[in-house]
N, C-alpha and C. Protein backbone atom coordinates (compact mmCIF):
# COMPACT_ATOMS: atom_id res chain seq x y z
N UNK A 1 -19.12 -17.19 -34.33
CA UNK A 1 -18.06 -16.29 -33.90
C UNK A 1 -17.65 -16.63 -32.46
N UNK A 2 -16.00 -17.04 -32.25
CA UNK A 2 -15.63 -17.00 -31.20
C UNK A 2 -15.76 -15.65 -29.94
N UNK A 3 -16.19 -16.42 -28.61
CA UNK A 3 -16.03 -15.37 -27.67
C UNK A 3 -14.64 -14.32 -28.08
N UNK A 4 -13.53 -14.90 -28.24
CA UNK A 4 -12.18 -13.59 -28.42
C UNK A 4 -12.34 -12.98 -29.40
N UNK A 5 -13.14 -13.67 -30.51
CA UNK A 5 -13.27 -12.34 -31.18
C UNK A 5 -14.28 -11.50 -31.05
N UNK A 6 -15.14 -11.71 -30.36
CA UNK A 6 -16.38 -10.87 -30.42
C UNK A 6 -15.72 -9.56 -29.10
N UNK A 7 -15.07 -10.07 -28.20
CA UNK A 7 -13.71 -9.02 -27.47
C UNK A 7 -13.21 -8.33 -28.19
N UNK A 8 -12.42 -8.85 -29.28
CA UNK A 8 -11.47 -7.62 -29.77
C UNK A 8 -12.57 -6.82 -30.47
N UNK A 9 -13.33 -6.56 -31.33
CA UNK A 9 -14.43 -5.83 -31.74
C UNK A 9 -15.44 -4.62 -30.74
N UNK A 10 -14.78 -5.14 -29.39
CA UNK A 10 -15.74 -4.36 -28.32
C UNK A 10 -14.80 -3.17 -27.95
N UNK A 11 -15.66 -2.32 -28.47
CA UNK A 11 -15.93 -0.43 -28.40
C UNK A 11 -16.24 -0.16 -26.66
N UNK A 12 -15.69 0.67 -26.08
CA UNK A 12 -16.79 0.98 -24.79
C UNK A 12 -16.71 2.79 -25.20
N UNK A 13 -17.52 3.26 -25.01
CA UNK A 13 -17.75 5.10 -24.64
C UNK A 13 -17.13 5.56 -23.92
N UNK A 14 -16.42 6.71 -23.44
CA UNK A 14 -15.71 7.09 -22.91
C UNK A 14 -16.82 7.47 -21.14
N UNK A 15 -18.16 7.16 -21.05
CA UNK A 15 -18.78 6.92 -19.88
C UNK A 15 -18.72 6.06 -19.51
N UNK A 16 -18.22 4.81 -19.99
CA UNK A 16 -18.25 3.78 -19.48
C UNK A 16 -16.90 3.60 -19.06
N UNK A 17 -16.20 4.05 -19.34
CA UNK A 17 -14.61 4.51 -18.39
C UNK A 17 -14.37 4.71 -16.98
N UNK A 18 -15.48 5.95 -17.49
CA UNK A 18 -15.66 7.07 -16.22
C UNK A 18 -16.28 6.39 -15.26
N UNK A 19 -17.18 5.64 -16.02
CA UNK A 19 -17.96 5.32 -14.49
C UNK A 19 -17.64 3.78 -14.12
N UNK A 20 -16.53 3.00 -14.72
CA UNK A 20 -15.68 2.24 -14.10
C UNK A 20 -14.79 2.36 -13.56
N UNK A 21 -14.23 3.52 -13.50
CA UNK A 21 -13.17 4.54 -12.46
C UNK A 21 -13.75 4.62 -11.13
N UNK A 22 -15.27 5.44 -11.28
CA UNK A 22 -16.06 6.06 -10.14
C UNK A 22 -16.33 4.83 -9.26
N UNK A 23 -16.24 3.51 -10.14
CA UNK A 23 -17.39 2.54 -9.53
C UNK A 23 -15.78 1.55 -8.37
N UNK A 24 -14.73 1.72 -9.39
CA UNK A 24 -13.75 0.94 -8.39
C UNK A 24 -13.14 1.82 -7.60
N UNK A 25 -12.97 3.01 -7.24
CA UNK A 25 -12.93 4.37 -6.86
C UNK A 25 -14.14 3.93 -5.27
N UNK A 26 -14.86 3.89 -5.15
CA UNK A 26 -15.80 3.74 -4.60
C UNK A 26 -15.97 2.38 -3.99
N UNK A 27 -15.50 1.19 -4.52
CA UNK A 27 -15.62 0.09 -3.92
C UNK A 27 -13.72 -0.60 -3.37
N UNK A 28 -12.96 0.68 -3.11
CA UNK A 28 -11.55 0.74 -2.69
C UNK A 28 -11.96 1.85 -1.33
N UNK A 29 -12.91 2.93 -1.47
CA UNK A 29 -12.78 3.43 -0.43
C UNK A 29 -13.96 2.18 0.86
N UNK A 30 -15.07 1.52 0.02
CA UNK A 30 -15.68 0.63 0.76
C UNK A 30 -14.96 -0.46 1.66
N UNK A 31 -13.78 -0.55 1.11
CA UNK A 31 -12.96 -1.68 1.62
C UNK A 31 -12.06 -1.44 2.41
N UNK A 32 -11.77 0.03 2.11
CA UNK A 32 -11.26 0.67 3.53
C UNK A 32 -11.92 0.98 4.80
N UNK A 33 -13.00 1.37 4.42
CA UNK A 33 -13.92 1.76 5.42
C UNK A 33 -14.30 0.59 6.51
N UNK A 34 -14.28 -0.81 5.81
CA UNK A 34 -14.80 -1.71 6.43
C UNK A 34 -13.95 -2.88 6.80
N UNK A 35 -12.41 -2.30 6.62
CA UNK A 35 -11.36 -3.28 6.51
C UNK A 35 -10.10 -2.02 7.14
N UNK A 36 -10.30 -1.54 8.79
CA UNK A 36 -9.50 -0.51 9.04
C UNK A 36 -8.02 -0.95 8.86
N UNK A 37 -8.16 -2.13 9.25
CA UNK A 37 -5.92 -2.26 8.76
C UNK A 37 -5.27 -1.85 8.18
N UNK A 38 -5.76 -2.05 6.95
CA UNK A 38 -5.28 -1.53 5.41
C UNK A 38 -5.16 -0.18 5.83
N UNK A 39 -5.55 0.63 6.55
CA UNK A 39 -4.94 2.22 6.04
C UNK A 39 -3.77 2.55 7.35
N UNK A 40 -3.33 0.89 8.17
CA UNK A 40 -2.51 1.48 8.78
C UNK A 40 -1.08 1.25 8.10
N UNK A 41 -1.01 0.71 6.86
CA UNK A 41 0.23 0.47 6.33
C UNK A 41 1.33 2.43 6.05
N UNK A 42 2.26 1.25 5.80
CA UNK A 42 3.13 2.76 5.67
C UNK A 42 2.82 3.23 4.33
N UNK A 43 3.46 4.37 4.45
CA UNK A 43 3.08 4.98 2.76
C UNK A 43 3.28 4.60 1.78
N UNK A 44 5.16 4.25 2.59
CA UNK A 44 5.44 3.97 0.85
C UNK A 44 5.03 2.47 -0.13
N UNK A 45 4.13 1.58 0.84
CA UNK A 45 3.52 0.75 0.31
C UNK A 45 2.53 0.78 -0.52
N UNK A 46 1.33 2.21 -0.67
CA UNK A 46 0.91 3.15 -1.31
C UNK A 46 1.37 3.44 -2.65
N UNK A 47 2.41 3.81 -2.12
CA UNK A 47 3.04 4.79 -3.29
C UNK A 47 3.80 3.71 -4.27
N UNK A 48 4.44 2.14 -3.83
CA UNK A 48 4.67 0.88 -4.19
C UNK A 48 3.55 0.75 -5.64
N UNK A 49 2.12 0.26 -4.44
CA UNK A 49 1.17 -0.69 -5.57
C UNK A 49 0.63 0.73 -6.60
N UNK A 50 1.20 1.91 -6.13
CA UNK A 50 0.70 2.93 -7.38
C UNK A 50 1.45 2.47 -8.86
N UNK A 51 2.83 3.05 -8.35
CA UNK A 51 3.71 2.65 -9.48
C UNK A 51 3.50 1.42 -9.82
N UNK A 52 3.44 -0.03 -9.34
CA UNK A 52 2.82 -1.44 -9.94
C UNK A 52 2.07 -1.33 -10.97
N UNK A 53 1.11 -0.67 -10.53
CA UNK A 53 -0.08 -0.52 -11.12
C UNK A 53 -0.22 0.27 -12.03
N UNK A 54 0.77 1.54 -12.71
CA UNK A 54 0.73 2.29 -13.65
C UNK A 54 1.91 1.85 -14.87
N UNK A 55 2.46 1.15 -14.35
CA UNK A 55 3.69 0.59 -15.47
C UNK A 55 2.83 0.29 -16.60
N UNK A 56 2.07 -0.93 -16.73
CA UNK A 56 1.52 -1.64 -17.72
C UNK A 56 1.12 -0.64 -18.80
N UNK A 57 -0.11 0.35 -18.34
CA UNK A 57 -1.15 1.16 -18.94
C UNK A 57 0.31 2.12 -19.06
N UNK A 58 0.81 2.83 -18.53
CA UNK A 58 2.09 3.92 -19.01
C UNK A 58 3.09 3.50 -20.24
N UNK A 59 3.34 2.23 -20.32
CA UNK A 59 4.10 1.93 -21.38
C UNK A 59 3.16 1.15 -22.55
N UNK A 60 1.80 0.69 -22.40
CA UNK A 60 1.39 1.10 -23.80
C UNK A 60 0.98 2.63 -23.93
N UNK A 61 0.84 3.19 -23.41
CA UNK A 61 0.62 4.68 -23.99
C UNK A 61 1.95 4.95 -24.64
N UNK A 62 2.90 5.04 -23.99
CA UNK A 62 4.22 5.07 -25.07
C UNK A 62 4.49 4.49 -26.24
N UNK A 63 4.08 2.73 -25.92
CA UNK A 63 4.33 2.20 -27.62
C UNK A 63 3.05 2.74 -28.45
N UNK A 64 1.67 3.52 -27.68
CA UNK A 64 1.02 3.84 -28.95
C UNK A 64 1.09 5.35 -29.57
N UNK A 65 1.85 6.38 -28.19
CA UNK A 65 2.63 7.18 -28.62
C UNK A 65 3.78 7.24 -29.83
N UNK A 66 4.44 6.14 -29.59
CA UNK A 66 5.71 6.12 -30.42
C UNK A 66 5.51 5.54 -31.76
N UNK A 67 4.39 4.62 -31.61
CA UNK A 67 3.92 3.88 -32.94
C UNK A 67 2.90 4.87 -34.06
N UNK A 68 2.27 5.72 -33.23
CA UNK A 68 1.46 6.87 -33.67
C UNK A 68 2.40 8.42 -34.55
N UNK A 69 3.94 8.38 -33.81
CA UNK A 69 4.58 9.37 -34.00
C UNK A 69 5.23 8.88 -35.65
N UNK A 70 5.12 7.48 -35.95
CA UNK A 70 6.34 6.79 -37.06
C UNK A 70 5.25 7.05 -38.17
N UNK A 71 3.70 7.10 -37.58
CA UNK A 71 3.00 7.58 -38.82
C UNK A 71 2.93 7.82 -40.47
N UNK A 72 3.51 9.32 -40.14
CA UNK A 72 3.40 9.82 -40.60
C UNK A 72 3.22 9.94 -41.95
């Protein structure tokens, strides 16, 4: 069995989410702490790599919203 498929087959628990949230959550405030520049940027550069960063994961929730709704 190929490595990609033995990927698509992989399950994680919904703790193992959580505590990959907590864990990059935690190693973003480390990098602030120890890298003061970064928090002198302006906001809306902030508020920039947010939205970047939520497109991807926001629009598959929609196609699995919308693909979930044709169901029926």
């Amino acid at each position: 069995m190929s490595i990609i498929n033995n990927l698509q087959s992989f399950k994680v628990d919904w703790i193992d989410i959580a505590l990959t949230k907590v864990a990059v959550f935690a190693g973003a405030l480390f990098i602030a702490k120890m890298w003061n520049s970064i928090l002198n940027l302006e906001w809306y550069w902030y508020l920039l790599i947010c939205i970047l960063a939520a497109v991807k994961p926001l629009y598959s929730v929609y196609k699995w919203f919308k693909q979930a709704s044709s169901i029926r």
